[in-house]
Protein backbone atom coordinates (compact mmCIF):
# COMPACT_ATOMS: atom_id res chain seq x y z
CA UNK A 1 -39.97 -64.06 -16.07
CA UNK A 2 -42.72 -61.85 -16.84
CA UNK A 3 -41.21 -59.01 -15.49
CA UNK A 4 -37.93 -59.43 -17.33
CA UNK A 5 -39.49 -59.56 -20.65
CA UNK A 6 -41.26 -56.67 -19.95
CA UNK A 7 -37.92 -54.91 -18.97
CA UNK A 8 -36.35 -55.78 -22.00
CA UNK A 9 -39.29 -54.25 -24.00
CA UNK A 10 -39.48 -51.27 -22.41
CA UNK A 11 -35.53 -50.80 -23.14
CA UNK A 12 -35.75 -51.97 -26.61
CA UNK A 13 -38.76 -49.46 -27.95
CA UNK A 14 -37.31 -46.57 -26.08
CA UNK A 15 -33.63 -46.99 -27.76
CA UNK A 16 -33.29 -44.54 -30.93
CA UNK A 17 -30.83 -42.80 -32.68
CA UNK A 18 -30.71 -38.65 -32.28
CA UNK A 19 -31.50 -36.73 -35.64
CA UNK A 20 -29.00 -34.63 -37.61
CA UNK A 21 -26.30 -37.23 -37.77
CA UNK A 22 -23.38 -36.22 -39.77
CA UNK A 23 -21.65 -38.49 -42.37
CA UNK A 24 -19.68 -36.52 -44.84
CA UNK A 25 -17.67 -32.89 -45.12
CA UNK A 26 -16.99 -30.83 -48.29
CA UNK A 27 -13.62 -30.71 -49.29
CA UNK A 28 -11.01 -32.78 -51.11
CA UNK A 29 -10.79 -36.64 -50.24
CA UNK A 30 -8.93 -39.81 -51.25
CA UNK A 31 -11.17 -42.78 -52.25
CA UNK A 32 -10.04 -46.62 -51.73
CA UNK A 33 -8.61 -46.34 -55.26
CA UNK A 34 -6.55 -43.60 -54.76
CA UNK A 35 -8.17 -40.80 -56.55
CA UNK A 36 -8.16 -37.57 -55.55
CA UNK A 37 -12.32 -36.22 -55.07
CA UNK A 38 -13.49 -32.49 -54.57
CA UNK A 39 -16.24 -32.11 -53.01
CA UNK A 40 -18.05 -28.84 -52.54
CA UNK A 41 -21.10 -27.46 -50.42
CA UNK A 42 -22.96 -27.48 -53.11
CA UNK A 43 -22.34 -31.13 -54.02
CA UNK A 44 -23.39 -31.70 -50.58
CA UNK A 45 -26.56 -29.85 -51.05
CA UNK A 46 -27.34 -31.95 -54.54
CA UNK A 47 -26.70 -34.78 -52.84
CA UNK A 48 -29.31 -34.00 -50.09
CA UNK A 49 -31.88 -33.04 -52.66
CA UNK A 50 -31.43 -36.29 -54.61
CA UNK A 51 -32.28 -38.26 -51.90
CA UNK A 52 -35.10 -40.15 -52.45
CA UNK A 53 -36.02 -43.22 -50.18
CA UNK A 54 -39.08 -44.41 -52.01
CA UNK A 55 -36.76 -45.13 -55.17
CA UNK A 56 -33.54 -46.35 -53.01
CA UNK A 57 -33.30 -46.50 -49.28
CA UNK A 58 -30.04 -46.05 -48.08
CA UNK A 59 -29.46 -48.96 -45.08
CA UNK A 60 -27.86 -47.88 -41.65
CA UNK A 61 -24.71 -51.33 -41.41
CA UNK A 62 -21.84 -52.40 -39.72
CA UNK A 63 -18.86 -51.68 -41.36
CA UNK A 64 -19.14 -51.57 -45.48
CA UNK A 65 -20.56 -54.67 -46.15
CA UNK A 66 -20.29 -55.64 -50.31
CA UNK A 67 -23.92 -56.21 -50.43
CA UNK A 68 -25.53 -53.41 -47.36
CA UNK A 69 -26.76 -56.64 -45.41
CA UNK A 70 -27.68 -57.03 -42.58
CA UNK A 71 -29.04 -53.73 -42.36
CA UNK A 72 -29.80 -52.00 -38.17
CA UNK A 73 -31.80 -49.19 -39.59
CA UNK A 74 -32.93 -47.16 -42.34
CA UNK A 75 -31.79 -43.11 -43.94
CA UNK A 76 -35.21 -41.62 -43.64
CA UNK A 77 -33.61 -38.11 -44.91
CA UNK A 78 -30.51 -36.23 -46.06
CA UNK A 79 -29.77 -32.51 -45.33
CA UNK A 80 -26.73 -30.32 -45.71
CA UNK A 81 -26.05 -27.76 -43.26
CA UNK A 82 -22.87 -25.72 -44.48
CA UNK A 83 -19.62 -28.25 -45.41
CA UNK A 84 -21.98 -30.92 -43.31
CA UNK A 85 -24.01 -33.53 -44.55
CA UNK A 86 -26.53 -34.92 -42.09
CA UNK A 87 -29.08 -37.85 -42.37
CA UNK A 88 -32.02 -38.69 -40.06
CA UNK A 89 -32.33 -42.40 -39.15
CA UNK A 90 -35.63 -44.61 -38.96
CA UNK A 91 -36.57 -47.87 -38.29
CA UNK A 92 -33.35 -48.88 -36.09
CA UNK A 93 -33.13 -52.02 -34.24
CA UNK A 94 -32.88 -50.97 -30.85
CA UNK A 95 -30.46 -53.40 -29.86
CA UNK A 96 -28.14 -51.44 -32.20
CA UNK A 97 -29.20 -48.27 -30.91
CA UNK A 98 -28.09 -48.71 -28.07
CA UNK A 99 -24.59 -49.80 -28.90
CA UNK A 100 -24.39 -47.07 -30.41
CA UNK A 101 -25.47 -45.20 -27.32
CA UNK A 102 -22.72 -46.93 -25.71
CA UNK A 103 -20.52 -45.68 -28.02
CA UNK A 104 -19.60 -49.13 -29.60
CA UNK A 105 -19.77 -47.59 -32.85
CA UNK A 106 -18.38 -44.05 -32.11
CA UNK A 107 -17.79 -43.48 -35.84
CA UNK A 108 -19.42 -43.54 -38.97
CA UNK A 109 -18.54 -42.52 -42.94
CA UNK A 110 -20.86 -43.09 -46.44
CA UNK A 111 -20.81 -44.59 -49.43
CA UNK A 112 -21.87 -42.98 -52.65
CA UNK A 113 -22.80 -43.74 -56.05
CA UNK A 114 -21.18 -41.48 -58.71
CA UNK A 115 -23.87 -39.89 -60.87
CA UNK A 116 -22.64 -41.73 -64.15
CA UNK A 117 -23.34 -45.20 -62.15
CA UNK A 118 -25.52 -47.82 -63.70
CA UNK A 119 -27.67 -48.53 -60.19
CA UNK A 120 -27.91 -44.23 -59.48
CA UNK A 121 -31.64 -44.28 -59.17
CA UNK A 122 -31.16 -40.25 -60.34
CA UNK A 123 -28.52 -40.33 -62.90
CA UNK A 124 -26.44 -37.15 -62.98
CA UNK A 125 -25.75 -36.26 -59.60
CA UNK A 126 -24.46 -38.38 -56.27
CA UNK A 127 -26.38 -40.26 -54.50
CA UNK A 128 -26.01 -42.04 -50.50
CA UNK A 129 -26.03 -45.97 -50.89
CA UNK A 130 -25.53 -46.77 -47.23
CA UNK A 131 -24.18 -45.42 -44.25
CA UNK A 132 -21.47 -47.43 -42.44
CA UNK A 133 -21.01 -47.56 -38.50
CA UNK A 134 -17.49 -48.11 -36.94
CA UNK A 135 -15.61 -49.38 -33.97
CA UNK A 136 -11.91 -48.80 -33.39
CA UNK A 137 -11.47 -48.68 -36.81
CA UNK A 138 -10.63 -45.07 -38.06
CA UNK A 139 -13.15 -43.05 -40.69
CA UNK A 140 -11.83 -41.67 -43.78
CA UNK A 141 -13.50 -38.45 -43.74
CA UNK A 142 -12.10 -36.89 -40.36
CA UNK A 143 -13.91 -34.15 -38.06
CA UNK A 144 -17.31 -35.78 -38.29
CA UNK A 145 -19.21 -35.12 -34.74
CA UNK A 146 -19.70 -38.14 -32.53
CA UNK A 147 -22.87 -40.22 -33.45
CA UNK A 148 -17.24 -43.22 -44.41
CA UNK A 149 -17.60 -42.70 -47.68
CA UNK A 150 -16.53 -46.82 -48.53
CA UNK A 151 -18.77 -49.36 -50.87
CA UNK A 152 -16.53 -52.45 -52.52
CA UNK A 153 -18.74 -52.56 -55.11
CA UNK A 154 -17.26 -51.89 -58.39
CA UNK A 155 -17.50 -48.20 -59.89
CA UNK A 156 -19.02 -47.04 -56.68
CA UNK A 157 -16.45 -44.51 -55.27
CA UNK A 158 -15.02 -45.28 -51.75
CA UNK A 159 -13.15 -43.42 -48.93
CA UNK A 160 -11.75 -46.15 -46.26
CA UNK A 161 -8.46 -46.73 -43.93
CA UNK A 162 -8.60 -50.46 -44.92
CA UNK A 163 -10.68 -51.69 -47.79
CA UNK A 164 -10.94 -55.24 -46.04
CA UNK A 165 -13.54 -55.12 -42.36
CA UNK A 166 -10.77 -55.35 -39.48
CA UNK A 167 -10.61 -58.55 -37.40
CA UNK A 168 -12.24 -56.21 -33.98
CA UNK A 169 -14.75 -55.27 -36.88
CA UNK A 170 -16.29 -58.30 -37.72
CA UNK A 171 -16.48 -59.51 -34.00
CA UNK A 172 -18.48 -56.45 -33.02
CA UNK A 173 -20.82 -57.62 -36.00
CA UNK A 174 -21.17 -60.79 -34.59
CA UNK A 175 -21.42 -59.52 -31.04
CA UNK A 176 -24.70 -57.18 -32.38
CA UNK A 177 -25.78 -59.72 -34.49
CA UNK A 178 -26.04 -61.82 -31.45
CA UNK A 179 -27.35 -59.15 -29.53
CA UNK A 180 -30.49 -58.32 -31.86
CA UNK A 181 -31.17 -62.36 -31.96
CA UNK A 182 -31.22 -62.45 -28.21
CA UNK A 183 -33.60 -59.60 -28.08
CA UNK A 184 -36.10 -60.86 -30.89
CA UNK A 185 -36.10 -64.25 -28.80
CA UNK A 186 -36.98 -61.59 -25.71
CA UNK A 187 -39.81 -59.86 -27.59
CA UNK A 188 -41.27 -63.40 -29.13
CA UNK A 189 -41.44 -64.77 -25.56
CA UNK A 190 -42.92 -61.75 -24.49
CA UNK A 191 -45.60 -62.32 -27.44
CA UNK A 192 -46.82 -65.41 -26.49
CA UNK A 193 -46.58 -64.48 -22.69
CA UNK A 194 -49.00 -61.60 -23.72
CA UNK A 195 -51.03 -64.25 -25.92
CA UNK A 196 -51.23 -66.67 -23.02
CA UNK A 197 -53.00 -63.53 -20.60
CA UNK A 198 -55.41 -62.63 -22.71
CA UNK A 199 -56.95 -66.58 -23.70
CA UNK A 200 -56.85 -66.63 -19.47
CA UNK A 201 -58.55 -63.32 -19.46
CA UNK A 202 -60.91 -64.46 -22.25
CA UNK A 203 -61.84 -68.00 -20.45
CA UNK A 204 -62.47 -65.70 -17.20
CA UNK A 205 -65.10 -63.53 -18.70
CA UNK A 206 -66.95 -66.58 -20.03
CA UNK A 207 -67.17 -68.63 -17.09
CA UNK A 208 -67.84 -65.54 -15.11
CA UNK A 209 -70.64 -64.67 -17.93
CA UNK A 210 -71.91 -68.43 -17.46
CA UNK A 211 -72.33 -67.74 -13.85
CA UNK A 212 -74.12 -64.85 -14.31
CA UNK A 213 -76.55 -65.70 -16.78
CA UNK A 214 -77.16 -69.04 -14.26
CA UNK A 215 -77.63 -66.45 -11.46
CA UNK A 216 -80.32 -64.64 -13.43
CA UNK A 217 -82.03 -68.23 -14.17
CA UNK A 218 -82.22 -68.83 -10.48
CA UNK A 219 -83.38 -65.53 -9.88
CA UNK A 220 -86.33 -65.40 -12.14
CA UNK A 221 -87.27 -68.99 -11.51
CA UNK A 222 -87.17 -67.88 -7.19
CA UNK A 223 -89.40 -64.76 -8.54
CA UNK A 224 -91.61 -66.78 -10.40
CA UNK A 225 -92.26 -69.13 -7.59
CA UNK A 226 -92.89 -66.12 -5.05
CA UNK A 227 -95.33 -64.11 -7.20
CA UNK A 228 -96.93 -67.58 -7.58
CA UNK A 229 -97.80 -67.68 -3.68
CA UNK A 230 -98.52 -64.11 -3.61
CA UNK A 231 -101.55 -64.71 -6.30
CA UNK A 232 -102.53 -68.13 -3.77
CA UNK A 233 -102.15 -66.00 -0.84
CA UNK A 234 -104.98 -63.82 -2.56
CA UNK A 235 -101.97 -61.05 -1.80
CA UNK A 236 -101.95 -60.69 -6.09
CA UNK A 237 -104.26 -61.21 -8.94
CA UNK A 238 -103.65 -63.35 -11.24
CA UNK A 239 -103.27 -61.01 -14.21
CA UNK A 240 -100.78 -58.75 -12.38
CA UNK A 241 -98.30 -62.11 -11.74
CA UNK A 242 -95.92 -61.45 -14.62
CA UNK A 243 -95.64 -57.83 -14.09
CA UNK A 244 -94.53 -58.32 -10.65
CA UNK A 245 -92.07 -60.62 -12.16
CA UNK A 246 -90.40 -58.95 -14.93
CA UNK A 247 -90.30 -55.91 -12.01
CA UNK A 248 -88.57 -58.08 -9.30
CA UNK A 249 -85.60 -59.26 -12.54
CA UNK A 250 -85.29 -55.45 -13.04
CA UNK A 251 -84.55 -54.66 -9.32
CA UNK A 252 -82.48 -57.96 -8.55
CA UNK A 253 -79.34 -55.73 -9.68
CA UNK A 254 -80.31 -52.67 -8.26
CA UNK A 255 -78.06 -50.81 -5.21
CA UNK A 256 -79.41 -51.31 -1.82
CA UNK A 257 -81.52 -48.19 -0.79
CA UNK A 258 -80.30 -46.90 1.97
CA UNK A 259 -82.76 -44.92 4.78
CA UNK A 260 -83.20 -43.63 8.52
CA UNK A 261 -85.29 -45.67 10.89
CA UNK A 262 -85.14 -43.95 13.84
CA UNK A 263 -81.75 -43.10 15.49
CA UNK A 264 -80.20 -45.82 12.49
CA UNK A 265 -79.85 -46.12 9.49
CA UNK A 266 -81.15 -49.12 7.20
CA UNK A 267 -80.00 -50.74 3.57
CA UNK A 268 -82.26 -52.54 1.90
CA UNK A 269 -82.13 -54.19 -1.46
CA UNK A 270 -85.13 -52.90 -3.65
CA UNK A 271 -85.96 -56.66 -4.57
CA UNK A 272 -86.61 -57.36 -1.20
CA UNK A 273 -88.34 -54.65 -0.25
CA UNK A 274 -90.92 -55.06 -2.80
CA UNK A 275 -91.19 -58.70 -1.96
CA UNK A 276 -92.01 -57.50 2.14
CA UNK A 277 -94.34 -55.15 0.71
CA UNK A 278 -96.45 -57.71 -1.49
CA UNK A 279 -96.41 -60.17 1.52
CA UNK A 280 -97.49 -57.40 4.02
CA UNK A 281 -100.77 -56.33 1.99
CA UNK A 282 -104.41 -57.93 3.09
CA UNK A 283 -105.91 -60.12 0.16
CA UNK A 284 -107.11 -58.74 -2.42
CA UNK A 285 -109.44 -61.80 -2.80
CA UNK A 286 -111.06 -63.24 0.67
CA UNK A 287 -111.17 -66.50 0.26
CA UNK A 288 -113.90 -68.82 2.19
CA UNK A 289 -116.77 -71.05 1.78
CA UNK A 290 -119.69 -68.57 -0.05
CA UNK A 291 -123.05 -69.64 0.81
CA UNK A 292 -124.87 -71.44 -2.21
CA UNK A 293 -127.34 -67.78 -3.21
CA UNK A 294 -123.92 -66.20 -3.95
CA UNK A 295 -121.79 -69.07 -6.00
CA UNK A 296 -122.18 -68.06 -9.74
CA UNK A 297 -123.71 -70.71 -11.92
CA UNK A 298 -120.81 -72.24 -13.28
CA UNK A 299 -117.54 -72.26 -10.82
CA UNK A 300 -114.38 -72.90 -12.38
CA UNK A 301 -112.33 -75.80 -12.19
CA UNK A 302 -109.35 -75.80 -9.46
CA UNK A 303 -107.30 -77.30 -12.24
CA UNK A 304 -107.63 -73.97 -14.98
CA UNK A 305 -104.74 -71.52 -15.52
CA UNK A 306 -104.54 -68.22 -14.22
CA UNK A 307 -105.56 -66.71 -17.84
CA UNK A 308 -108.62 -68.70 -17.40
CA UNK A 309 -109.66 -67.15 -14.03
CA UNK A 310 -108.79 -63.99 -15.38
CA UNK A 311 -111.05 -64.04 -17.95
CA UNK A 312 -113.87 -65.90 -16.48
CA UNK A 313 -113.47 -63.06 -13.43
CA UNK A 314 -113.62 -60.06 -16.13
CA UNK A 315 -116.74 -62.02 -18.32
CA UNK A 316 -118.66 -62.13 -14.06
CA UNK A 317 -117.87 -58.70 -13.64
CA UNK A 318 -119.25 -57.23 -16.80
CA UNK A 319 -122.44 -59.30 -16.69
CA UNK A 320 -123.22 -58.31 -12.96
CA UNK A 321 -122.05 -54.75 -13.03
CA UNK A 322 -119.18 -55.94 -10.29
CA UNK A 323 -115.23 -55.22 -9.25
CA UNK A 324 -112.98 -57.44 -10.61
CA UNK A 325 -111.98 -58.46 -6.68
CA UNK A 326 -115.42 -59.38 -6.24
CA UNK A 327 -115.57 -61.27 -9.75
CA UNK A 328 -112.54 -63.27 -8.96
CA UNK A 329 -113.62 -64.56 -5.94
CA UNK A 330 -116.97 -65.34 -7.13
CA UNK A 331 -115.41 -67.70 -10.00
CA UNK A 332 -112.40 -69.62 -8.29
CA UNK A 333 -113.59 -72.81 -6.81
CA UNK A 334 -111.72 -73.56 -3.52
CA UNK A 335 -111.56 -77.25 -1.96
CA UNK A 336 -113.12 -76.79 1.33
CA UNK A 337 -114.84 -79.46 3.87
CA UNK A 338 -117.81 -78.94 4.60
């Protein structure tokens, strides 16, 4: 289903209507009243300049509808090239462009409005109220290319075979009309097809954001618990334990390194590596039983942090001119038997 609405997309965006259609010729017409109408090529050419779509917007319809409704499309711009007038279309609904690709409406003629007519938006010369496309039923103006000059409004002047829409007429307008429904209804299900992907897409990231962020919990918490028996191990002071920390959260993404041992080759992920190194040094503290001469004064309690051996370790070293490795294991008290 997917795939069909997609189809249907695709066909209805790339449907269009060529420029340069023409939809009137100079010369001397009949309008739906009967009256004779010269028209020359420079009428034509006024006509063209008096175009102005942000004042009146000549509609693109079926047949001549009294009131230019339901309008397919829009006249973006009128030219005159020789006896020719031309328009450019915009905004068509591609479901009637491509009828008219398919040559449903092979024809097509104009209505005006004289220049003495009360809704002329420029008073004083003609000006194109809509453009009308036809089926079987014959233009008035003859020798336009492939791709009417009627309005039943009155005092707007009108050029048709049959002032009334033929029966074939208004079917076709029902057939398009039917047509453009069916692919609206297309588009809309397409919509909310669309709409449905992304809130999947959206609920994806989070949960897979969740699991991350609960992957770098379990991380740290399995770092802080190493470094923890690296510093009891004697492998780490105590005052370099967050350090390694924060370093072993910083490589936990990294790449595996890859390197030659030997004939081979080896991967390794940096986290781990650092992790074998730690656990490969000697301690830095030796821990044992000191004999009673070499105990400081004042051992500190089992129970005390790690800031508190650090700074009892650093206050031992200053006042007896030792290394801090010496310091440290002069103030941690160790549970021994004796």
């Amino acid at each position: 289903m997917r795939l069909m609405a997609n189809e249907t997309q695709t066909s209805l965006e790339a449907a269009t209507l060529p420029p340069g259609i023409e939809i009137f010729r100079a010369g001397r017409h009949i309008d739906d009243a009967g009256e004779k109408r010269e028209f020359t090529i420079a009428d034509l050419a006024a006509i063209a300049a008096a175009y102005q779509p942000d004042k009146r917007e000549a509609p693109l319809v079926v047949g001549h509808p009294t009131t230019d409704a339901p309008a397919y499309g829009w006249v973006g711009a009128v030219r005159s090239e020789g006896d020719r007038l031309l328009i450019d279309a915009r905004d068509v609904a591609p479901a009637f462009a491509e009828m008219v690709k398919a040559r449903r409406f092979p024809k097509r003629s104009a209505a005006f409005y004289p220049p003495a007519h009360p809704s002329n938006p420029t008073p004083g010369s003609w000006y194109l109220r809509h453009v009308g496309f036809l089926g079987a039923q014959p233009p008035a103006i003859a020798g336009l290319k492939d791709i009417r000059f009627s309005d039943a409004d009155a005092g707007v002047v009108s050029f048709s075979e049959s002032p009334q829409p033929s029966q074939e007429q208004n079917k076709m307008d029902d057939e398009l009309k039917q047509k453009l429904a069916d692919a609206e209804s297309a588009l809309a299900k397409s919509e909310a097809e669309k709409a449905s992907l992304k809130a999947e897409a959206d609920a994806a990231k989070t949960v897979a954001a969740q699991f991350a962020e609960a992957q770098k919990a379990e991380r740290h918490a399995a770092h802080v618990q190493f470094t923890e028996a690296q510093v009891a191990a004697g492998r780490l002071l105590p005052k370099d334990k967050a350090s390694a920390v924060a370093v072993l959260d910083a490589l936990a993404d990294a790449a595996p390194v890859e390197f030659a041992e030997g004939d081979a080759s080896k991967k390794v992920s940096p986290a781990l590596f650092v992790k074998e190194l730690l656990q490969s040094r000697p301690p830095v503290v030796q821990f044992g039983e000191f004999a009673s001469a070499t105990l400081p004064d004042k051992l500190i309690p089992a129970s005390q942090s790690d800031a508190d051996v650090d700074k009892a370790a650093r206050a031992y070293a200053a006042q007896h001119n030792v290394g801090y490795a010496e310091a440290i294991g002069k103030v941690i008290a160790f549970t021994h038997s004796v």
